[in-house]
PDB file of N, CA and C in Angstrom:
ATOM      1  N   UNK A   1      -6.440-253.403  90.510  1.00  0.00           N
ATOM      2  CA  UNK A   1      -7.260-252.635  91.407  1.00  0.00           C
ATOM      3  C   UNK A   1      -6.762-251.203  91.442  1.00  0.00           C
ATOM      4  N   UNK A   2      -7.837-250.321  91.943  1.00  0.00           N
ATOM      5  CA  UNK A   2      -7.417-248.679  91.995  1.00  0.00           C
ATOM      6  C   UNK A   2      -7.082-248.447  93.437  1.00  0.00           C
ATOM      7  N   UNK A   3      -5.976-247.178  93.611  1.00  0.00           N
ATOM      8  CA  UNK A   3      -5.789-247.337  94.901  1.00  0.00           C
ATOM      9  C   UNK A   3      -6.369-245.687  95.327  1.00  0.00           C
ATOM     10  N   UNK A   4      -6.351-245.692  96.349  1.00  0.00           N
ATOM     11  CA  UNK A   4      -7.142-244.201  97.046  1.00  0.00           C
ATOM     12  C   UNK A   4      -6.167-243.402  97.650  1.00  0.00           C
ATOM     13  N   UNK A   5      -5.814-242.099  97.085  1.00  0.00           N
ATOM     14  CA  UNK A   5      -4.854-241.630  97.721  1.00  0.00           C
ATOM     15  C   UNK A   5      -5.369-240.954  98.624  1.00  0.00           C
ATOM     16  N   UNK A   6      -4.768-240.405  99.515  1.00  0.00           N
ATOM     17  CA  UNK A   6      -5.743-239.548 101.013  1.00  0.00           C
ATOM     18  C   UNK A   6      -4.813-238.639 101.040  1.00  0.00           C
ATOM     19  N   UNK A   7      -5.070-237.228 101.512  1.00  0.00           N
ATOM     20  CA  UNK A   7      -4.671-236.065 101.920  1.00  0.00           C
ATOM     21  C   UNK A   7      -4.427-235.775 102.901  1.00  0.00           C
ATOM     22  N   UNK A   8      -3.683-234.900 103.399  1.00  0.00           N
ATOM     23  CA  UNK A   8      -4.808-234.313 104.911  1.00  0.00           C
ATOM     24  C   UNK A   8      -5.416-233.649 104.806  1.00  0.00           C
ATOM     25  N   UNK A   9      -5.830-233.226 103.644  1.00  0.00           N
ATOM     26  CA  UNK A   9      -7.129-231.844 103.798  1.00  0.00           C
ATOM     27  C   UNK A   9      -8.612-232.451 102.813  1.00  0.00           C
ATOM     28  N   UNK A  10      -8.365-233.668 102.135  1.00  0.00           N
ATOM     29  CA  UNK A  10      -9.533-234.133 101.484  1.00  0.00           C
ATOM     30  C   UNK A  10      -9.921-235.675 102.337  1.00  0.00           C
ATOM     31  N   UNK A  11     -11.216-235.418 102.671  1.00  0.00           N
ATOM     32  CA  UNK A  11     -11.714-236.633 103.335  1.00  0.00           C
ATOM     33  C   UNK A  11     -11.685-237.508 102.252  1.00  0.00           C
ATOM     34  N   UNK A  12     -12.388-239.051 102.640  1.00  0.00           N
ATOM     35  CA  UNK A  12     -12.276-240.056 101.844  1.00  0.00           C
ATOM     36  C   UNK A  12     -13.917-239.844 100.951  1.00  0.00           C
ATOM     37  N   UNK A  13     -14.870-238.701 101.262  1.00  0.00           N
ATOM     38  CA  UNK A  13     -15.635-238.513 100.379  1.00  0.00           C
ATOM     39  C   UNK A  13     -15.866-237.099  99.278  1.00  0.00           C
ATOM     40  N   UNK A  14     -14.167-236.725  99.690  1.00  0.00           N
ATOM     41  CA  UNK A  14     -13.603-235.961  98.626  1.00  0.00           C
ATOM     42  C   UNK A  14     -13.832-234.430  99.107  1.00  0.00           C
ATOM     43  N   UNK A  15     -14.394-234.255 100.342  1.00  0.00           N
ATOM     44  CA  UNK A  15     -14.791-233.126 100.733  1.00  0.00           C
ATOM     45  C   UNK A  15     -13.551-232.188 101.116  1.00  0.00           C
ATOM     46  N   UNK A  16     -13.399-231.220 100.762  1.00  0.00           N
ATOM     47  CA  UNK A  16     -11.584-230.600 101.513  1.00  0.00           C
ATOM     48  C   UNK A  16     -12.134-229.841 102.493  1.00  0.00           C
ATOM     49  N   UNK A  17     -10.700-229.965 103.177  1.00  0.00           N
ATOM     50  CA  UNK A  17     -11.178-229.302 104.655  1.00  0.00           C
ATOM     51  C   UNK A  17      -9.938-228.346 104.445  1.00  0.00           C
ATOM     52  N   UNK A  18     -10.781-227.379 105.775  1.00  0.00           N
ATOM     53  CA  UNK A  18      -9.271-226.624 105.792  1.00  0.00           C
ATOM     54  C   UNK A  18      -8.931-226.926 107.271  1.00  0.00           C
ATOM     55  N   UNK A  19      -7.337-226.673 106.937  1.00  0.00           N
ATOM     56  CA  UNK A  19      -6.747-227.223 107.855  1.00  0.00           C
ATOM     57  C   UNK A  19      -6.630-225.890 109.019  1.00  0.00           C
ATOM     58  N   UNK A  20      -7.089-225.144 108.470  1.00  0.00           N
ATOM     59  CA  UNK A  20      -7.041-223.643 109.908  1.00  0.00           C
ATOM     60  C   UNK A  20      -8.696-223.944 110.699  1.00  0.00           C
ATOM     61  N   UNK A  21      -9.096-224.858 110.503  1.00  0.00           N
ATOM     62  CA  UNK A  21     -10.479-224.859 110.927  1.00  0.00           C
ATOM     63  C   UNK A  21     -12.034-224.318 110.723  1.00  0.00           C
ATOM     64  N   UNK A  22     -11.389-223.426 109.903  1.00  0.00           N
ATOM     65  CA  UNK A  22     -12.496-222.739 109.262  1.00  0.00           C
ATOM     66  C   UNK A  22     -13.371-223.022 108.409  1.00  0.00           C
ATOM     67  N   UNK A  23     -14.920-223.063 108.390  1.00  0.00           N
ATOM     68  CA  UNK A  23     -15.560-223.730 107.796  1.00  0.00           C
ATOM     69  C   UNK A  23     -16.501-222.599 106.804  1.00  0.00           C
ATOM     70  N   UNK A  24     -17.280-223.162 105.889  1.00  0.00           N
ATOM     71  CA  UNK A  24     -17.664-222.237 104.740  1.00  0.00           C
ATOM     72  C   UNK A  24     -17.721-222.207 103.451  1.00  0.00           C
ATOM     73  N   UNK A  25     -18.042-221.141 102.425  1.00  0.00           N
ATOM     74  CA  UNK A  25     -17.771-221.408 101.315  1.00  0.00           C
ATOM     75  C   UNK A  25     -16.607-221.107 100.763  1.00  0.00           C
ATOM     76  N   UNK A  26     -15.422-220.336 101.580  1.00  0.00           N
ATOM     77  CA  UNK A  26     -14.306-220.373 101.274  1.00  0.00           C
ATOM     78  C   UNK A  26     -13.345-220.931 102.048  1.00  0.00           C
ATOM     79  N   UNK A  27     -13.656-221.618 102.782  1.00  0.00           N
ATOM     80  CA  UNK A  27     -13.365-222.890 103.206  1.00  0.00           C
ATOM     81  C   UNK A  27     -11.975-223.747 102.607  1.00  0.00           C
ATOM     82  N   UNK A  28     -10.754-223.659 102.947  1.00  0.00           N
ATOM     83  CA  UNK A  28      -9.714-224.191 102.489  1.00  0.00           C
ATOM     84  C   UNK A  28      -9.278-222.908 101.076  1.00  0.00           C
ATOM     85  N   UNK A  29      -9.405-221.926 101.016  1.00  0.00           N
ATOM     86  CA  UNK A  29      -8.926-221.098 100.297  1.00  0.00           C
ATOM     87  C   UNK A  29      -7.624-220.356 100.850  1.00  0.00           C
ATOM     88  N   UNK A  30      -8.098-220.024 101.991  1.00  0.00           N
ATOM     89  CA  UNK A  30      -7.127-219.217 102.840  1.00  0.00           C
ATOM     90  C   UNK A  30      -6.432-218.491 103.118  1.00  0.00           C
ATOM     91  N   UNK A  31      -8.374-217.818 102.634  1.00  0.00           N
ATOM     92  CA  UNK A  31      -7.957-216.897 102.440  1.00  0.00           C
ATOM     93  C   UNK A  31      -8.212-215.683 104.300  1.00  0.00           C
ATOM     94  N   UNK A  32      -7.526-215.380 104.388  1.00  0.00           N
ATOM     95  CA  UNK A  32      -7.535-213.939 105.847  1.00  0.00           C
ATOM     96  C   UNK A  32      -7.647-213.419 105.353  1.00  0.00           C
ATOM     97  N   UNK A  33      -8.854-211.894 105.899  1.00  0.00           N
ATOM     98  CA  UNK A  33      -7.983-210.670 106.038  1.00  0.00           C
ATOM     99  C   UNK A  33      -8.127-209.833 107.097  1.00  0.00           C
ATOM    100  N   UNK A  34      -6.866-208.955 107.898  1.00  0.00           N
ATOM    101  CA  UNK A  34      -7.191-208.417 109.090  1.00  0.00           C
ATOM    102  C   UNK A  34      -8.284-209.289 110.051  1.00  0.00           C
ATOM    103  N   UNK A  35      -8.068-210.903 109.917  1.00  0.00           N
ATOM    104  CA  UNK A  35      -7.824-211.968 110.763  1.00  0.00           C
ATOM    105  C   UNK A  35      -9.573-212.631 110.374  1.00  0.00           C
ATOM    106  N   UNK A  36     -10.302-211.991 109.375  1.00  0.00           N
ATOM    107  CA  UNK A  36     -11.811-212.382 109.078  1.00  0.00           C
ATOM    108  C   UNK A  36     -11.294-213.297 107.637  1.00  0.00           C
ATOM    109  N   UNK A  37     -11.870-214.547 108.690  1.00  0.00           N
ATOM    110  CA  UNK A  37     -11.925-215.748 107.502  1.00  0.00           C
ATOM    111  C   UNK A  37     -12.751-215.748 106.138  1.00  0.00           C
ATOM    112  N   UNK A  38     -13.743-214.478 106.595  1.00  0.00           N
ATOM    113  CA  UNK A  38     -14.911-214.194 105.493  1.00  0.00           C
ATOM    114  C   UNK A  38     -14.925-212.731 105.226  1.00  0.00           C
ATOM    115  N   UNK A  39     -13.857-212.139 104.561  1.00  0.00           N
ATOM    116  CA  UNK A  39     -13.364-211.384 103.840  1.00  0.00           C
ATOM    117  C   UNK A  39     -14.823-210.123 103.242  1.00  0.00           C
ATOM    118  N   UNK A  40     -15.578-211.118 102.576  1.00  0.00           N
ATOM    119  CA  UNK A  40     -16.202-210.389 101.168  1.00  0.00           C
ATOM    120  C   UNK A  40     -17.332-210.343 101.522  1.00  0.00           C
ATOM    121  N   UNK A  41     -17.715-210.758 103.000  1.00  0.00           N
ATOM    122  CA  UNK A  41     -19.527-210.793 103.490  1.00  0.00           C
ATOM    123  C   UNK A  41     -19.822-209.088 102.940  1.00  0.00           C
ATOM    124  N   UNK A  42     -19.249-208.664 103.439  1.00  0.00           N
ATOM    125  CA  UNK A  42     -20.261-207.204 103.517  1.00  0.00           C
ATOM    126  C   UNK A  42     -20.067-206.587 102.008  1.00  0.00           C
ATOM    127  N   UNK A  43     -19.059-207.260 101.575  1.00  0.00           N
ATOM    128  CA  UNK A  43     -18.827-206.650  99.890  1.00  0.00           C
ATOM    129  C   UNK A  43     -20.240-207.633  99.598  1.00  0.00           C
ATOM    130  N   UNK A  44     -20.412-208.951  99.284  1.00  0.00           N
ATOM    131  CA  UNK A  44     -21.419-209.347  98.949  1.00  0.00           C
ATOM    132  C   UNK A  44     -22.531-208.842  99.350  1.00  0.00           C
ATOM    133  N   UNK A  45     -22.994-208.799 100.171  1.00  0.00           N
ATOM    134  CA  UNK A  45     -24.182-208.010 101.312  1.00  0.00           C
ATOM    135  C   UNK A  45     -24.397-207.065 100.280  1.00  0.00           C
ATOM    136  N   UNK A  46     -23.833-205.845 100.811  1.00  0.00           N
ATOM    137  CA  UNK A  46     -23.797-204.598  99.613  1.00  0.00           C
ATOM    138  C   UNK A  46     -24.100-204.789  98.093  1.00  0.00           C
ATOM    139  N   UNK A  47     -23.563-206.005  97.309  1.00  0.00           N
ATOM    140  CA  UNK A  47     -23.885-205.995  95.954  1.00  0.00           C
ATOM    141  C   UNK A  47     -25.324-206.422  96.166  1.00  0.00           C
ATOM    142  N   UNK A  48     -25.830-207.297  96.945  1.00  0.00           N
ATOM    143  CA  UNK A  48     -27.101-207.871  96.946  1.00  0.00           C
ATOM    144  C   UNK A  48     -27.868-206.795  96.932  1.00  0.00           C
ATOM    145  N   UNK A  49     -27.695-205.916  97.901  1.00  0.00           N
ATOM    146  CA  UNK A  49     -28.825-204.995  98.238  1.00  0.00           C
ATOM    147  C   UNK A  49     -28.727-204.003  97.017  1.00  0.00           C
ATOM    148  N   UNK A  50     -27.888-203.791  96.534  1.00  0.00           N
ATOM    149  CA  UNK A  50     -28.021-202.551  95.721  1.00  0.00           C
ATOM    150  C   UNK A  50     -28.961-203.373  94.231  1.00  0.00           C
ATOM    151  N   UNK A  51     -28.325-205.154  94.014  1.00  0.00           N
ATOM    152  CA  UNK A  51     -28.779-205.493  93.335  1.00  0.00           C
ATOM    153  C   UNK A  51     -30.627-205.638  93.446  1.00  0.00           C
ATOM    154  N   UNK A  52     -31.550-206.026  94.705  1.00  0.00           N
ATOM    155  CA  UNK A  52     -32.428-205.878  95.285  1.00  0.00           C
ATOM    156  C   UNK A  52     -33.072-204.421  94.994  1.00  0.00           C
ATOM    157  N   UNK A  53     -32.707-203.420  95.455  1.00  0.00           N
ATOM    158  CA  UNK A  53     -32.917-202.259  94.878  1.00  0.00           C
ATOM    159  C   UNK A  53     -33.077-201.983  93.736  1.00  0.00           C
ATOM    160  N   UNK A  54     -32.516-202.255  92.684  1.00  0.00           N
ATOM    161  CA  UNK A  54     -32.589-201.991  91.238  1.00  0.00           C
ATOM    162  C   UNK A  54     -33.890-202.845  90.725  1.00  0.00           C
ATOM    163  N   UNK A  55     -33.219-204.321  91.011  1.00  0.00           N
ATOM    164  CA  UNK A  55     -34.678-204.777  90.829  1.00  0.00           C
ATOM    165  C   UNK A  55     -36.231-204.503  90.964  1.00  0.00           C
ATOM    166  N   UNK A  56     -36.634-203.666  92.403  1.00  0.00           N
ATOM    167  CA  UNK A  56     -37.773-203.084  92.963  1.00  0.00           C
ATOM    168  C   UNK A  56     -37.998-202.238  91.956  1.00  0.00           C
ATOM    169  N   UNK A  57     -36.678-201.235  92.023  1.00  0.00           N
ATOM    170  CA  UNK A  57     -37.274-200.029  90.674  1.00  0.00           C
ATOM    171  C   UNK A  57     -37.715-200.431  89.596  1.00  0.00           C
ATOM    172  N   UNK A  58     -37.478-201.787  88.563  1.00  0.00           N
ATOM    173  CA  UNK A  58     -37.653-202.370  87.638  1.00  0.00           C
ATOM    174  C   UNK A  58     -38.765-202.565  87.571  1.00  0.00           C
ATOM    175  N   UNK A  59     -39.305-203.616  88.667  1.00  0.00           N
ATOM    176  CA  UNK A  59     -40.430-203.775  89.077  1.00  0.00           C
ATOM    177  C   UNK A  59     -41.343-202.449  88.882  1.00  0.00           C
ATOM    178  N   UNK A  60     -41.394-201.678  89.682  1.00  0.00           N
ATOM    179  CA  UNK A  60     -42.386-200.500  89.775  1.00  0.00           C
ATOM    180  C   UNK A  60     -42.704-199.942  88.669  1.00  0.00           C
ATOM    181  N   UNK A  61     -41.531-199.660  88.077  1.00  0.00           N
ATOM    182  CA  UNK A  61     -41.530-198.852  86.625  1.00  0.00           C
ATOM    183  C   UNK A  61     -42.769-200.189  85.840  1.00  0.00           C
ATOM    184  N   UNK A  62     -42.260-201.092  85.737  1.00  0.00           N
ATOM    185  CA  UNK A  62     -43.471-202.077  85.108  1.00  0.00           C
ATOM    186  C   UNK A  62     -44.719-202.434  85.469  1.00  0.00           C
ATOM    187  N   UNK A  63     -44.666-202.033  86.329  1.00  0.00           N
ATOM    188  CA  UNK A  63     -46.094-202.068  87.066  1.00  0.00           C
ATOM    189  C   UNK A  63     -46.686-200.899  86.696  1.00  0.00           C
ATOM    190  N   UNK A  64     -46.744-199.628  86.983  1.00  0.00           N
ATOM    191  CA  UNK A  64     -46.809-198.617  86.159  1.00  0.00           C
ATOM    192  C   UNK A  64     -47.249-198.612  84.700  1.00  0.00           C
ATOM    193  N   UNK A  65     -46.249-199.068  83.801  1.00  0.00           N
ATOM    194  CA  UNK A  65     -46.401-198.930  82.633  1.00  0.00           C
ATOM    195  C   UNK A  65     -47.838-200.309  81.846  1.00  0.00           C
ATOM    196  N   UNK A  66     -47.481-201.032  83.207  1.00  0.00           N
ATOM    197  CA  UNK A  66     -48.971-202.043  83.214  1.00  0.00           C
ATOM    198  C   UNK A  66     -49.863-201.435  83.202  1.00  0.00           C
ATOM    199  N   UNK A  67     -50.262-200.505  84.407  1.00  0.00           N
ATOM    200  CA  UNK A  67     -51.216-199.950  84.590  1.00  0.00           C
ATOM    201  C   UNK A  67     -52.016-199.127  83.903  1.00  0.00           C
ATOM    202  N   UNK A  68     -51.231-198.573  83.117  1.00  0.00           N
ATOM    203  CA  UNK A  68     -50.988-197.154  81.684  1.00  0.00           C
ATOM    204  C   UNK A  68     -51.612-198.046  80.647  1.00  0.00           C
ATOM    205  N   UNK A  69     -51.379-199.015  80.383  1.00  0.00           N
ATOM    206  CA  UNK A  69     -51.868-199.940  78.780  1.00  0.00           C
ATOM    207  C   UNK A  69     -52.973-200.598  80.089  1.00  0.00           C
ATOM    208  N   UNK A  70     -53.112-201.052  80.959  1.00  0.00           N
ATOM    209  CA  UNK A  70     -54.704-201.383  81.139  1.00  0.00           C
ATOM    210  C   UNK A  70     -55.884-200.302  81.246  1.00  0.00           C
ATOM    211  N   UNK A  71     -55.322-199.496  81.584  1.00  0.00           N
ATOM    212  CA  UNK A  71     -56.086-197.833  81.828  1.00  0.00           C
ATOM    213  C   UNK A  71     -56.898-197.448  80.398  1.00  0.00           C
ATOM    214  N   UNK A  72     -55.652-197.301  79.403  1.00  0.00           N
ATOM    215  CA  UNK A  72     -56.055-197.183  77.398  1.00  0.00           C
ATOM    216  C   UNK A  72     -56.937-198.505  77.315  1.00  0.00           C
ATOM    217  N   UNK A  73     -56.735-199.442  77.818  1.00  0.00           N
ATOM    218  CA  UNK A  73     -57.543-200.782  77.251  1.00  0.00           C
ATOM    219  C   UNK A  73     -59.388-200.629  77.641  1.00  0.00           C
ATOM    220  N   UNK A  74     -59.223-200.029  79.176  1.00  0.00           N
ATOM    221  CA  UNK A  74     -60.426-200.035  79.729  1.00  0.00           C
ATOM    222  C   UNK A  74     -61.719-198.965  79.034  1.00  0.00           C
ATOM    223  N   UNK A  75     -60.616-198.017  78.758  1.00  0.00           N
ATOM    224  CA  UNK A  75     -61.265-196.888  77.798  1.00  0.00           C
ATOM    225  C   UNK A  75     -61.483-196.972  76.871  1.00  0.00           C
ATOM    226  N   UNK A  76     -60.651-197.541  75.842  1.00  0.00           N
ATOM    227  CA  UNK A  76     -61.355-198.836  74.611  1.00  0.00           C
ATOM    228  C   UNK A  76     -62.565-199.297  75.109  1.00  0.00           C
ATOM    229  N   UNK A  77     -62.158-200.303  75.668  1.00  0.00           N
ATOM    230  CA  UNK A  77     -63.597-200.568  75.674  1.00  0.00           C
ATOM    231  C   UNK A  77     -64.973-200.216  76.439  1.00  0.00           C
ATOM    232  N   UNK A  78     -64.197-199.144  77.260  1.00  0.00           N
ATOM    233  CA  UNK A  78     -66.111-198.198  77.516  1.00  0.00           C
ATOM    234  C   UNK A  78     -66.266-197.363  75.841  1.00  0.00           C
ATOM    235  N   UNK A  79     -65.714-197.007  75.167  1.00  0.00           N
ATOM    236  CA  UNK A  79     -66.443-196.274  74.101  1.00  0.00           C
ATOM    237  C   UNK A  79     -66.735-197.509  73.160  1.00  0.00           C
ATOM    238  N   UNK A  80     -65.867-199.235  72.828  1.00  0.00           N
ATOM    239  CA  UNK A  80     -66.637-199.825  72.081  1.00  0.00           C
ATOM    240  C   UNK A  80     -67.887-200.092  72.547  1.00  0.00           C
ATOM    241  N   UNK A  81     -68.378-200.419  74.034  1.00  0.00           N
ATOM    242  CA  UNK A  81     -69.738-200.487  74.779  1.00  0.00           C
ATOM    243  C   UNK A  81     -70.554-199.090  74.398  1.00  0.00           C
ATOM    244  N   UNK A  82     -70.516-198.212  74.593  1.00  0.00           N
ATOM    245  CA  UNK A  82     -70.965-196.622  74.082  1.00  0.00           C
ATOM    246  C   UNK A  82     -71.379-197.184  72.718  1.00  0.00           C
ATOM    247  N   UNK A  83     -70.551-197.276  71.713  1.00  0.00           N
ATOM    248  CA  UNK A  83     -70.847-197.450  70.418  1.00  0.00           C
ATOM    249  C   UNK A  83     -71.980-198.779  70.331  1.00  0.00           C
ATOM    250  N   UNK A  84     -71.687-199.556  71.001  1.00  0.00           N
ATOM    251  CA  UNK A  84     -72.544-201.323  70.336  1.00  0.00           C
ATOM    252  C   UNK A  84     -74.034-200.779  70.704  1.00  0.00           C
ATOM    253  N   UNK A  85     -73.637-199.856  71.924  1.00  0.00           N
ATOM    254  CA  UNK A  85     -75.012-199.705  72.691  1.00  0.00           C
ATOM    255  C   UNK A  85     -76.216-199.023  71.720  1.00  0.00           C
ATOM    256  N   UNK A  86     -75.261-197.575  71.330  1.00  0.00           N
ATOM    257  CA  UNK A  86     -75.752-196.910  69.829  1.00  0.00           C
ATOM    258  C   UNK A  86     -76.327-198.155  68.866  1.00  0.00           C
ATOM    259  N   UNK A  87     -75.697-198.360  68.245  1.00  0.00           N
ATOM    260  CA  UNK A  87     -76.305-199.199  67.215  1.00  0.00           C
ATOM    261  C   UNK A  87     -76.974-200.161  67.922  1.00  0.00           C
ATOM    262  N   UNK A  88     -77.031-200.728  68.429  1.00  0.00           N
ATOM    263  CA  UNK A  88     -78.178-201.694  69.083  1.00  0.00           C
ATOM    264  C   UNK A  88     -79.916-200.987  69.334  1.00  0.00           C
ATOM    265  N   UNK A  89     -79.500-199.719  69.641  1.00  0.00           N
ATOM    266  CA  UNK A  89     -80.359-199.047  70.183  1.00  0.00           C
ATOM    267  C   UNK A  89     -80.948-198.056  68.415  1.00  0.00           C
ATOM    268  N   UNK A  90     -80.475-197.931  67.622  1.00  0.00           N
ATOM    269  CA  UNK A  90     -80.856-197.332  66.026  1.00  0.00           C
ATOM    270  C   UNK A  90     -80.861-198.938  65.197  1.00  0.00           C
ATOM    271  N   UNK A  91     -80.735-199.676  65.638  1.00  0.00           N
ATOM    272  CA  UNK A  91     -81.333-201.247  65.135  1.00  0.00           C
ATOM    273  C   UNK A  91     -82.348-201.403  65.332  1.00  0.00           C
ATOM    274  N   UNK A  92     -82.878-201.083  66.566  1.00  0.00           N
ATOM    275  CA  UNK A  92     -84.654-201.477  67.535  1.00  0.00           C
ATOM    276  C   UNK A  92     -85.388-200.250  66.926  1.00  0.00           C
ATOM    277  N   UNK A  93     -84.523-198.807  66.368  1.00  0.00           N
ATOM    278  CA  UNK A  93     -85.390-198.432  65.928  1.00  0.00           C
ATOM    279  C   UNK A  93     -85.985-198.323  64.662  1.00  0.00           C
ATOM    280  N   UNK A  94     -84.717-198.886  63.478  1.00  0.00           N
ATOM    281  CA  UNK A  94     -85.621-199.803  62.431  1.00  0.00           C
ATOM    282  C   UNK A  94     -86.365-200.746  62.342  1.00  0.00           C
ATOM    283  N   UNK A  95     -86.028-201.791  63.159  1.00  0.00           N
ATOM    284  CA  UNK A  95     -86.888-203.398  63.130  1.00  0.00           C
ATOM    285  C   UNK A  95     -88.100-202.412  63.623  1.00  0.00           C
ATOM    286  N   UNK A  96     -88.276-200.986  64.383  1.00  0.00           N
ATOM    287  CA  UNK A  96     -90.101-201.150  64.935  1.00  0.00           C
ATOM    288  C   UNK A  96     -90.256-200.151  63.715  1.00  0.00           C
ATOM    289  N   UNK A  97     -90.168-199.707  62.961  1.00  0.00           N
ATOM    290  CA  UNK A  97     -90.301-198.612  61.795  1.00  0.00           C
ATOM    291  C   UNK A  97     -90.755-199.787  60.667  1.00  0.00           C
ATOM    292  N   UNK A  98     -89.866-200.522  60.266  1.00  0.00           N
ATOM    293  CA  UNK A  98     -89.826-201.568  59.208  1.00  0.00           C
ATOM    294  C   UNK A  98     -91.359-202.223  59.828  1.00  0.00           C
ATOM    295  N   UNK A  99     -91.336-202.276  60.890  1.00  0.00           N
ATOM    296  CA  UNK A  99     -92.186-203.501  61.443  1.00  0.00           C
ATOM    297  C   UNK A  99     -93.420-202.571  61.491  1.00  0.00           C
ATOM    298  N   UNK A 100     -93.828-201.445  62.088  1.00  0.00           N
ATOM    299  CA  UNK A 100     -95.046-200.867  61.758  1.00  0.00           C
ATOM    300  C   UNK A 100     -95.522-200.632  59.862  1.00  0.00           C
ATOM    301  N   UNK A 101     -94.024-200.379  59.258  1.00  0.00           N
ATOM    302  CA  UNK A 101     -94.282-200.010  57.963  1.00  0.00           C
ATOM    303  C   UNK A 101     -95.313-200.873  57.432  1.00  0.00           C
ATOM    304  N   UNK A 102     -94.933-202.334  57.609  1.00  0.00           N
ATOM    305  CA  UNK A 102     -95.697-203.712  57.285  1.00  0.00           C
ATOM    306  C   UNK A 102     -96.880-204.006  57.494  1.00  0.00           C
ATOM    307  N   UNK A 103     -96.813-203.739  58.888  1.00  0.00           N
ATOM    308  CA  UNK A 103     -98.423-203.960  59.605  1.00  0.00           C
ATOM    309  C   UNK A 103     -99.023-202.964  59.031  1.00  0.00           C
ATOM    310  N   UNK A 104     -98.994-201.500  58.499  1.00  0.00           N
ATOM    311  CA  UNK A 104     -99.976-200.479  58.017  1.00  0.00           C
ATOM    312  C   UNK A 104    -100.295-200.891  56.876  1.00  0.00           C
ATOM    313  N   UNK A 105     -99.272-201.867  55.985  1.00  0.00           N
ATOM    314  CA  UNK A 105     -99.553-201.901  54.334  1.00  0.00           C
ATOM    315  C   UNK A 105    -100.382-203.034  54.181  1.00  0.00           C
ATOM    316  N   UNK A 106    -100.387-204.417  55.360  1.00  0.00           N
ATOM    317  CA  UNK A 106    -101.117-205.113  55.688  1.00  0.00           C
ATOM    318  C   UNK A 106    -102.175-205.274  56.140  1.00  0.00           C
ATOM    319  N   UNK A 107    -102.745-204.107  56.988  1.00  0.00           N
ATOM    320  CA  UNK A 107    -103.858-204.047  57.315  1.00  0.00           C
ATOM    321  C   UNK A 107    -104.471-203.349  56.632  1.00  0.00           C
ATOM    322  N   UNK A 108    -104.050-202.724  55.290  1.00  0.00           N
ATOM    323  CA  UNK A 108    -105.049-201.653  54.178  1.00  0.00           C
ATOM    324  C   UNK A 108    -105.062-202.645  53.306  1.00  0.00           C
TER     325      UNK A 108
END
């Protein structure tokens, strides 16, 4: 059989505790400083936000540069519409040219 050794700072479902009472993610490190069990909050805090910040700018800048290639796209295609419209419109006016040509040579 296996036997279970016990601590005083690891429960029997392996969890460690600390023995100053302090609970957390640094929790049994123990680490102090100038008597704050949580040392690095505002260092973390600070990286977040600056990291948050950068991100937004990232963001924007791409949004932007979205906007710039849908802008060229839209204008593409108002001048391919301009153009189809042209030729659609010098198409109707052969089929009625061709098409009177016929009917005049047909009815003489």
């Amino acid at each position: 059989m296996g036997t279970i050794a016990i601590s005083g700072n690891v429960s029997l479902d392996g969890v460690i505790e600390d023995p100053a009472g302090g609970e957390g993610w640094m929790a049994g490190l123990g680490v102090t400083v100038a008597g704050d069990h949580y040392p690095y909050n505002l260092m973390l805090l600070a990286v977040g936000g600056i990291m948050q910040w950068l991100a937004m700018i990232a963001i924007l800048v791409a949004q932007n540069a979205q906007g710039n290639v849908q802008d060229k796209q839209v204008e593409h295609l108002h001048r391919l519409g301009v153009t189809t419209h042209s030729l659609v419109v010098e198409n109707t006016e052969l089929t009625e040219a061709i098409h009177d040509h016929f009917m005049k040579k047909s009815a003489s």
